[in-house]
Protein backbone atom coordinates (compact mmCIF):
# COMPACT_ATOMS: atom_id res chain seq x y z
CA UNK A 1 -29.40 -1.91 48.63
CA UNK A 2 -28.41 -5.50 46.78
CA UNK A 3 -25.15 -4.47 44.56
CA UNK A 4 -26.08 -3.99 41.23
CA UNK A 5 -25.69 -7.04 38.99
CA UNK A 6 -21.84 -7.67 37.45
CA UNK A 7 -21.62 -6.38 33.43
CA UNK A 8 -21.67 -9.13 31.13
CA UNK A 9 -18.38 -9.85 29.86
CA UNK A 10 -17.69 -9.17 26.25
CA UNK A 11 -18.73 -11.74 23.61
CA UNK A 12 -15.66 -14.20 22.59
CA UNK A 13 -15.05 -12.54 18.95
CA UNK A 14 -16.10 -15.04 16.23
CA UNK A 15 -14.83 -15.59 12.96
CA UNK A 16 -16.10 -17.04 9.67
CA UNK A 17 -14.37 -19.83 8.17
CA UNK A 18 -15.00 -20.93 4.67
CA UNK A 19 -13.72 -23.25 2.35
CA UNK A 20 -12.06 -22.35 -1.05
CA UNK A 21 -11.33 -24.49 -3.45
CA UNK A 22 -8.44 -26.60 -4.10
CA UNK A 23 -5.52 -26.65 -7.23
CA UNK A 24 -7.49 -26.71 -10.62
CA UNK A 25 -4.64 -27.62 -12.89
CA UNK A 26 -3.15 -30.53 -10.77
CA UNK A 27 -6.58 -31.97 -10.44
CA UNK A 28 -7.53 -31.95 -14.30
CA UNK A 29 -3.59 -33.80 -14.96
CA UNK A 30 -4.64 -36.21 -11.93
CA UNK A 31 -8.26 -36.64 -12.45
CA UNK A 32 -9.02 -35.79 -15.81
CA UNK A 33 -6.06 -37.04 -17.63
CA UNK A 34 -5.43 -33.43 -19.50
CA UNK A 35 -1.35 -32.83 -19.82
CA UNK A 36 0.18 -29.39 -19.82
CA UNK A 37 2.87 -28.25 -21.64
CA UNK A 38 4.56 -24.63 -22.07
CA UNK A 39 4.78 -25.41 -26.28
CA UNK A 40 0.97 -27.34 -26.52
CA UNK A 41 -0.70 -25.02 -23.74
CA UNK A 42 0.86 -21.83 -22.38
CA UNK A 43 -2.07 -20.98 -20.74
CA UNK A 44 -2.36 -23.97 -19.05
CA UNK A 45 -5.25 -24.67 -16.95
CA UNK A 46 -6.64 -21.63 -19.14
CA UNK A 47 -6.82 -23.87 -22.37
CA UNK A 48 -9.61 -25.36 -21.38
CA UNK A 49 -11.46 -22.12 -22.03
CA UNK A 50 -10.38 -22.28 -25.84
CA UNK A 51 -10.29 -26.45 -26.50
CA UNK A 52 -12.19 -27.80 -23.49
CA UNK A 53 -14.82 -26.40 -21.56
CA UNK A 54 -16.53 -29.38 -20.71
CA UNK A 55 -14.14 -30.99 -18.87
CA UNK A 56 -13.20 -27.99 -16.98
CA UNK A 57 -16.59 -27.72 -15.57
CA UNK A 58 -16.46 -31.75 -14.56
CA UNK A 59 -13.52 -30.19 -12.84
CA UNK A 60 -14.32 -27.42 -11.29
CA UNK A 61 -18.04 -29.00 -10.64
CA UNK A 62 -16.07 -31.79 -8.72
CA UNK A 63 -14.93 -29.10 -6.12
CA UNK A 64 -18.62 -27.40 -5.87
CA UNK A 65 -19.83 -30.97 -4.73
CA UNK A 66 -18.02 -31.41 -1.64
CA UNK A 67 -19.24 -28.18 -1.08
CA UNK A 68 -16.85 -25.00 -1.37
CA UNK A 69 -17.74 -21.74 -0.70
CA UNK A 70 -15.69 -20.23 -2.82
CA UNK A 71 -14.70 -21.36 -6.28
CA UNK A 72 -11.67 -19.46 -8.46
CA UNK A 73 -12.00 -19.24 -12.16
CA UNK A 74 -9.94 -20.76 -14.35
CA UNK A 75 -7.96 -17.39 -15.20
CA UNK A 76 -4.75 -17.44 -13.39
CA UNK A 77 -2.50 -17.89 -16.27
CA UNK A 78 -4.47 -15.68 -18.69
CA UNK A 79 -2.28 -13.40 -20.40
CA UNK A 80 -2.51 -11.76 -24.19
CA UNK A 81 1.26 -13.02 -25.26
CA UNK A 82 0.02 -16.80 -23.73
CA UNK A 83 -3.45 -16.52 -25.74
CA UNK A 84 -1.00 -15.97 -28.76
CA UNK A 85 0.73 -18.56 -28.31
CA UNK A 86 -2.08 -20.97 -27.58
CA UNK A 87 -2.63 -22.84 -30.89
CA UNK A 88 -5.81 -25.15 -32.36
CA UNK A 89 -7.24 -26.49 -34.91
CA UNK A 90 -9.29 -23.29 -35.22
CA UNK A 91 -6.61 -20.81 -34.67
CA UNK A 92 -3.39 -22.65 -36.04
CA UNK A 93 -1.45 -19.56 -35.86
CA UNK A 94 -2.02 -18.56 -32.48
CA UNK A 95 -5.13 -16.47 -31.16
CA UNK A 96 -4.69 -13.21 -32.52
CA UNK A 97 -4.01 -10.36 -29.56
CA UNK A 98 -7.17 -8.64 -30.82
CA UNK A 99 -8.32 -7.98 -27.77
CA UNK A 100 -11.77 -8.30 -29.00
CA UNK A 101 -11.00 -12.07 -29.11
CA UNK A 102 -9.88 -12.47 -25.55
CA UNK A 103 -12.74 -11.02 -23.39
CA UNK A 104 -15.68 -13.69 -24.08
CA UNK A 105 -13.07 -16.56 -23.34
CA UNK A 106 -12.97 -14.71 -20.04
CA UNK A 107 -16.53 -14.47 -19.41
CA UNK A 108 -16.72 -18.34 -20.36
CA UNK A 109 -14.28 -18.79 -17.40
CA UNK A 110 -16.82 -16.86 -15.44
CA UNK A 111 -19.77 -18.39 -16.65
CA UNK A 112 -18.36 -22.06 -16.30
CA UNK A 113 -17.62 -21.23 -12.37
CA UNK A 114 -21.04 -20.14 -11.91
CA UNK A 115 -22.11 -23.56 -13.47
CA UNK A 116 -20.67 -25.67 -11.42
CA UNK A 117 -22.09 -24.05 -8.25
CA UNK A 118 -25.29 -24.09 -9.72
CA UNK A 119 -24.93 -27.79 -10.80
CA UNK A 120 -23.59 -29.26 -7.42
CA UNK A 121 -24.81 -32.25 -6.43
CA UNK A 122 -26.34 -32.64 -2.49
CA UNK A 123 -28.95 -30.75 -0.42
CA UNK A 124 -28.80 -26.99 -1.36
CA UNK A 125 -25.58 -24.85 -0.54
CA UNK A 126 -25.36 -21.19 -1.14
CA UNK A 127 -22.11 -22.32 -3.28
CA UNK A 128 -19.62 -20.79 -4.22
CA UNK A 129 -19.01 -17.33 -4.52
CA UNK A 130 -17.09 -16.91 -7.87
CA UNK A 131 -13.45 -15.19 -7.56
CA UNK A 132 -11.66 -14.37 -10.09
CA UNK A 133 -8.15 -15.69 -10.63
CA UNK A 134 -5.21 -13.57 -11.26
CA UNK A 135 -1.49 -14.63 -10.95
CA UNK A 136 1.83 -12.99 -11.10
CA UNK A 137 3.65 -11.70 -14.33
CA UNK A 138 5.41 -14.57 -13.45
CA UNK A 139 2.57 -17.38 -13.47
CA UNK A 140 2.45 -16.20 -17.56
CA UNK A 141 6.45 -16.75 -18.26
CA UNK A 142 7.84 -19.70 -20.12
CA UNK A 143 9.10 -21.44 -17.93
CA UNK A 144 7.14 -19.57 -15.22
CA UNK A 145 9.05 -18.22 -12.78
CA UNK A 146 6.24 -17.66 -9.41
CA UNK A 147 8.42 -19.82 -7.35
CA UNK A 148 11.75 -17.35 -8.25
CA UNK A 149 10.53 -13.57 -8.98
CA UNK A 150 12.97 -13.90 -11.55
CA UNK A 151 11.42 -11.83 -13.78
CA UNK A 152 12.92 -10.66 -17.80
CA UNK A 153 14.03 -7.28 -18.09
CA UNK A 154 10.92 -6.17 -19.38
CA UNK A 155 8.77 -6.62 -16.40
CA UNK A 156 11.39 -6.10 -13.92
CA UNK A 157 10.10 -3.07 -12.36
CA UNK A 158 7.25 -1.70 -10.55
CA UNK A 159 6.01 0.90 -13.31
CA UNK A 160 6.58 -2.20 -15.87
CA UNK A 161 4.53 -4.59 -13.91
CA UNK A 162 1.93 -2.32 -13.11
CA UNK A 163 1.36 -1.20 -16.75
CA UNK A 164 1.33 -5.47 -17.71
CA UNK A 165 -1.27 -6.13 -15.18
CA UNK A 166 -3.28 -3.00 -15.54
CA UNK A 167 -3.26 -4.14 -19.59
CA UNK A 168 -4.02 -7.43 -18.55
CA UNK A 169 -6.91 -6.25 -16.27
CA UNK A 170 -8.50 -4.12 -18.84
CA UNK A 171 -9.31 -7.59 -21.23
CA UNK A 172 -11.67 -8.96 -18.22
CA UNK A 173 -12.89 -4.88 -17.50
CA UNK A 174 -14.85 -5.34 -21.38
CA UNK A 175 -16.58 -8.43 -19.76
CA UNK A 176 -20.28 -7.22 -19.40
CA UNK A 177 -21.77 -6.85 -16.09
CA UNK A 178 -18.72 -7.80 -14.63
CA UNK A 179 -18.51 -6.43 -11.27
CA UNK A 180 -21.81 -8.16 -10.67
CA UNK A 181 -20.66 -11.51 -11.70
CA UNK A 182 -17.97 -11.92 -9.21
CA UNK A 183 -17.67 -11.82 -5.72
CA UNK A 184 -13.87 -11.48 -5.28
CA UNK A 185 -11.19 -10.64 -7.36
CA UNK A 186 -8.00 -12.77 -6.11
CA UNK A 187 -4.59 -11.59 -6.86
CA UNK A 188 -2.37 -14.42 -5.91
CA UNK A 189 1.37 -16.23 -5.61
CA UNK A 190 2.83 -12.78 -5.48
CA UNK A 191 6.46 -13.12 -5.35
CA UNK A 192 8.11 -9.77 -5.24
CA UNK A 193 7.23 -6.81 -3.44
CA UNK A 194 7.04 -4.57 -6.24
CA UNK A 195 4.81 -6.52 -7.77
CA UNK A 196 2.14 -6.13 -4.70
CA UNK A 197 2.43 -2.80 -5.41
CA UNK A 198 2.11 -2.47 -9.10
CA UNK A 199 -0.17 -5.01 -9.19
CA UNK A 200 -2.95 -2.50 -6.25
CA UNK A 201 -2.20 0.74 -8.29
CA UNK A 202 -3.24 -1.43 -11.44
CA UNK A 203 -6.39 -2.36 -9.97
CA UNK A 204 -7.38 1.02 -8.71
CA UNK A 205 -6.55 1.90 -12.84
CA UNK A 206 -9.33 -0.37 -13.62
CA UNK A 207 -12.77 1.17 -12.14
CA UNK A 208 -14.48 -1.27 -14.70
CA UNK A 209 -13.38 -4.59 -13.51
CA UNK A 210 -12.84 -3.49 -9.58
CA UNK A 211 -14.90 -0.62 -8.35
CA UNK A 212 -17.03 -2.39 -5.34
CA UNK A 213 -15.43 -5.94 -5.50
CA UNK A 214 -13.55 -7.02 -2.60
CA UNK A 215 -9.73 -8.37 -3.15
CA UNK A 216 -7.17 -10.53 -1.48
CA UNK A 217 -3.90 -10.63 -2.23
CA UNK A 218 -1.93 -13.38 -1.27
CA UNK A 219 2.27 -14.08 -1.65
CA UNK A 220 4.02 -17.37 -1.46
CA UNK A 221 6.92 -18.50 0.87
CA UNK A 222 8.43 -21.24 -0.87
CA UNK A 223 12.31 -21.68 0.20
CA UNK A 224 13.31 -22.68 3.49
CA UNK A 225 13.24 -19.34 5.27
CA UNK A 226 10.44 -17.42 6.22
CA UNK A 227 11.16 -14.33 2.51
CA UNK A 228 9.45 -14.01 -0.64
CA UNK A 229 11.12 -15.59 -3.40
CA UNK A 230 12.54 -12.14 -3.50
CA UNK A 231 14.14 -12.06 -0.25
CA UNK A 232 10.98 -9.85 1.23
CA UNK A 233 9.83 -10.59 4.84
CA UNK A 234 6.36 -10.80 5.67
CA UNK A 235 6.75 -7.90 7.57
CA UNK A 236 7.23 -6.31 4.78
CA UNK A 237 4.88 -8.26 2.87
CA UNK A 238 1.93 -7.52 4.86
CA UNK A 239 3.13 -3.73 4.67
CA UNK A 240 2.74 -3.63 1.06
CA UNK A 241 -0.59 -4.68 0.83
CA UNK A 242 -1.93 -2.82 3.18
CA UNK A 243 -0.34 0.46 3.31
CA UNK A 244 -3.10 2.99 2.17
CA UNK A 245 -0.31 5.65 1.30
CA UNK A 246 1.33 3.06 -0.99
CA UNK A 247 -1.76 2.66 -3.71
CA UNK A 248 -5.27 3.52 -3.47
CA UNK A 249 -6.59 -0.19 -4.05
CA UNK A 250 -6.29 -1.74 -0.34
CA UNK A 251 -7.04 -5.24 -0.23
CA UNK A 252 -10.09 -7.06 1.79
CA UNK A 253 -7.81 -9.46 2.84
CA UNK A 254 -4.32 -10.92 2.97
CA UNK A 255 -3.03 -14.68 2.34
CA UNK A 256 -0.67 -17.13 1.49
CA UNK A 257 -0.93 -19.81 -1.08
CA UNK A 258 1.79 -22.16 -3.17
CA UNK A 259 3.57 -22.85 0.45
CA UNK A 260 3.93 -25.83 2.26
CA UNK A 261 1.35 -26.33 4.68
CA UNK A 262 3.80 -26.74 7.46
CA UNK A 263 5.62 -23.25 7.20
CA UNK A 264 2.28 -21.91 7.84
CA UNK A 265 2.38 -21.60 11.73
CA UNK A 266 5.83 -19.16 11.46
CA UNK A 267 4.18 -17.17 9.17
CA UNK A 268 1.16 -16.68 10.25
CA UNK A 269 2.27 -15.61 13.62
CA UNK A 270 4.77 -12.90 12.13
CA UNK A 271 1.66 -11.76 9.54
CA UNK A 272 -0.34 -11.23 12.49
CA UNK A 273 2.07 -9.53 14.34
CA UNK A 274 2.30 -6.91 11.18
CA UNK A 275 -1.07 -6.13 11.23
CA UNK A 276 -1.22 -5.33 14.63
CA UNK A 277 2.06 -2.93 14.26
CA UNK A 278 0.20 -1.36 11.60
CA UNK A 279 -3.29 -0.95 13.89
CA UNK A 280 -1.30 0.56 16.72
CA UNK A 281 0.61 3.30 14.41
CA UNK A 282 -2.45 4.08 12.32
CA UNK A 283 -1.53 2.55 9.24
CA UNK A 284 -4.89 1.13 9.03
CA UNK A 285 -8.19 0.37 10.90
CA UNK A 286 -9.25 -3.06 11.14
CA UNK A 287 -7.94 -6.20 10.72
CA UNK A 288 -8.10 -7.39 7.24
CA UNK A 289 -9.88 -11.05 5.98
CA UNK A 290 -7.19 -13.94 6.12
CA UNK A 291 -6.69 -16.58 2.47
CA UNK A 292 -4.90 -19.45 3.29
CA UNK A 293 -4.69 -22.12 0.88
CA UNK A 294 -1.17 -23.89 1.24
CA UNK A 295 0.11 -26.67 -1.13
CA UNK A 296 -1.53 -30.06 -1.03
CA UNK A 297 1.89 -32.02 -1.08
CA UNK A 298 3.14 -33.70 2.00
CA UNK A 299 6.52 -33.95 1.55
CA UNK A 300 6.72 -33.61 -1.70
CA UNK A 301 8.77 -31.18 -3.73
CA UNK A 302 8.32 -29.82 -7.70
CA UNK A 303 11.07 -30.60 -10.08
CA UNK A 304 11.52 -28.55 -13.04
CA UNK A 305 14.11 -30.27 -14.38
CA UNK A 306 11.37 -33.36 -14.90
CA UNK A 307 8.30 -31.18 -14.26
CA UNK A 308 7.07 -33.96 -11.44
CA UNK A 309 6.21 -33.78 -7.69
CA UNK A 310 8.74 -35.77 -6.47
CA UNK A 311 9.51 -36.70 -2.84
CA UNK A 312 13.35 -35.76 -1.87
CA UNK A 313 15.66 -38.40 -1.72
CA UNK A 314 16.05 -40.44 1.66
CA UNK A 315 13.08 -38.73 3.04
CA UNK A 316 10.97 -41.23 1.72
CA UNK A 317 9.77 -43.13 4.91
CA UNK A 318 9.34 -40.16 7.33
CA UNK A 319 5.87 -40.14 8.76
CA UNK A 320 3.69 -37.18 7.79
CA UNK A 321 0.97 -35.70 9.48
CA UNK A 322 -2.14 -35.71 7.07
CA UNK A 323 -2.52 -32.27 4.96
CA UNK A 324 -5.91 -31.51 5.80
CA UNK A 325 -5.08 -32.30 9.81
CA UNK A 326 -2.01 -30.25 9.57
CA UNK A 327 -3.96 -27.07 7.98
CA UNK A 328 -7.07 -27.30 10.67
CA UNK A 329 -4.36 -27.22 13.14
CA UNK A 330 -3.12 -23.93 11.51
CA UNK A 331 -6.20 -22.66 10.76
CA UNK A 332 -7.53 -23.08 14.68
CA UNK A 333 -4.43 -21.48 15.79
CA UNK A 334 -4.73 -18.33 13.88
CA UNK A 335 -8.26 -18.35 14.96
CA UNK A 336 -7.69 -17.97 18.26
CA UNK A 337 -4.26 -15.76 18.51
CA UNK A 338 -5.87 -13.13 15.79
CA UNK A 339 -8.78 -11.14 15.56
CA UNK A 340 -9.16 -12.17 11.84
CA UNK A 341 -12.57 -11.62 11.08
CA UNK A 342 -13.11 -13.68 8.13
CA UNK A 343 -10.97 -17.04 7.42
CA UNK A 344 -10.96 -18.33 3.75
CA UNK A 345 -9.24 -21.93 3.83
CA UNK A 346 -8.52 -24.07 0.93
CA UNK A 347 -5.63 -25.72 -1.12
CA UNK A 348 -3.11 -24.95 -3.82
CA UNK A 349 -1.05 -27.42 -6.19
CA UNK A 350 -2.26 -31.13 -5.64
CA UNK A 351 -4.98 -30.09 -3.58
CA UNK A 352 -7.50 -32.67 -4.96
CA UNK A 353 -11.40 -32.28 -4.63
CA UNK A 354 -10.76 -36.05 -2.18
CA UNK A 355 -8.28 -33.59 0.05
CA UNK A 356 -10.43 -30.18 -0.04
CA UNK A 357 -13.54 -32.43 1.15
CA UNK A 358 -11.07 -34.04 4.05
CA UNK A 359 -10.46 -30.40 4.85
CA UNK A 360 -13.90 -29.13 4.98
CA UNK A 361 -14.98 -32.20 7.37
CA UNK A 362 -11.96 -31.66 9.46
CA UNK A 363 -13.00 -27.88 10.09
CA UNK A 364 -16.33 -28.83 10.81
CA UNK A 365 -16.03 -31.40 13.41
């Protein structure tokens, strides 16, 4: 009798890859000509909501064209002090915190994302799934302190961040229909550990807004070791967000954004070695979705003294790989040491629509 046939050898695991948008308020300063300011605009790339919605969907339309599949709403800086602060000719005082005044700017950010994917130029593309933007407590400071964790003694605990966000996330929970609206609900540029957590009990707080939606949480890396602006590791990091015991809200996926794209390697490698120390002692399950959407500088660095992108003296002539070339490399290595099951790839700061469309090309070769 022949010897029965040999079994087929497992199926290489595949994962998705799609492409996320790129840095909305550095592309309407570079392409749009609109100028920021902590005293004119607090909410920064938020203002647009209140003075100009037009352009923002030129903007966020110029992203849907290339095309993403995934576009973030123009909400990351979206607080209740920063909509009081935020003065016009309408509200020359300041928009009142009557939180009945806040929630249909919200849905407008919403509304305008869903615009833009529907307006997208090309053959047809099942654009753009519509996340909504959340930063740190940070993101909403003046100056904003993402980059440091340096937080004011007000919101410099976990109970004091969670009941800030959970405040903040009860504004967009009045949004009709909102669950159905979005596909996502990103939490990003995390900066302190604390903060993960405060920020997953304030979700699971807010049925309304997250009961059903998928969320990522992503933290940025941005000094020259491999910590949180707090000095966390991403051991520790990854920990946080995933932990079941540590909140009931347990993120779809993880990420990093606001880091430069070349850090990305180290990190990745010690994120992925987390979530497989957390597989093998039954922490969790599966292996969560990966965000990655680094920086768009190469080489340069952000000045707050001028509030530029400047490149660091006598580093000026060094030759730089390309951003998008540098990211696919990332991207493909990740791919293949992991068992991520979902990649989301994009861009943060200075990530133009021009370097987003590089990217996607570059992935798809």
């Amino acid at each position: 009798m022949p010897d029965p046939p040999p079994a087929p050898s497992p199926s290489p695991r595949t994962t998705t890859i799609r492409i996320l948008d790129g840095g909305l308020g550095t592309t309407l300063e570079q392409n749009h000509n609109i100028s920021f300011s902590p005293s004119s605009s607090p909410l920064w790339s938020s203002h647009l909501l209140v003075t100009d919605p037009e352009t923002l969907l030129v903007c966020q339309k110029s992203f849907a064209d290339i095309p993403v599949d995934v576009l973030l709403t123009a909400t990351y800086q979206v607080s209740i002090q920063g909509f009081a602060r935020t003065k016009t000719a309408q509200h020359p005082t300041g928009i009142l915190q009557d939180p009945s005044r806040i929630p249909p700017l919200l849905e407008k950010a919403i509304q305008i994302a869903h615009e833009a994917a529907a307006a997208a130029k090309g053959p047809p593309h099942p654009c753009a799934a519509v996340a909504l933007s959340l930063g740190p407590y940070g993101a909403c400071m003046i100056p904003s302190q993402e980059y440091s964790g340096d937080y004011d003694a007000q919101h410099d605990s976990q109970e004091d961040l969670y009941l800030w966000h959970r405040q903040r996330m009860e504004l967009f929970a009045r949004i009709p229909d909102v669950r159905r609206r979005i596909t996502y609900i990103a939490l990003e540029t995390i900066p302190r550990l604390d903060e993960i957590v405060a920020l997953r009990r304030a979700l699971a707080a807010v049925p309304e807004l997250s009961s059903g939606v998928p969320f990522w949480m992503s933290s940025l890396f941005p000094n020259e070791d491999d910590n949180t602006p707090d000095g966390s590791s991403p051991e520790a990091i990854i920990r946080a967000m995933l932990d079941p015991a540590l909140a009931e809200a347990v993120p779809w996926a993880v990420g990093i954004n606001c880091t430069k794209v070349w850090k990305l390697d180290s990190l990745l490698r010690r994120y992925e070695a987390s979530v497989r120390d957390l597989l093998q002692e039954g922490t969790i399950e599966r292996w969560p979705a990966l965000v990655l959407y680094p920086d768009g500088t190469n080489g340069e660095v952000y000045n707050t003294t001028t509030q530029q992108w400047e490149i660091p003296q006598g580093t000026e002539q060094e030759d730089r790989i390309p951003w998008e070339t540098q990211l696919t490399q990332a991207v493909r290595a990740t791919e293949a040491r992991g068992d991520w099951p979902e990649i989301i790839v994009g861009g943060c700061c200075r990530a133009l629509p021009s370097d987003i469309k590089r990217l996607r090309d570059s992935l798809t070769k």
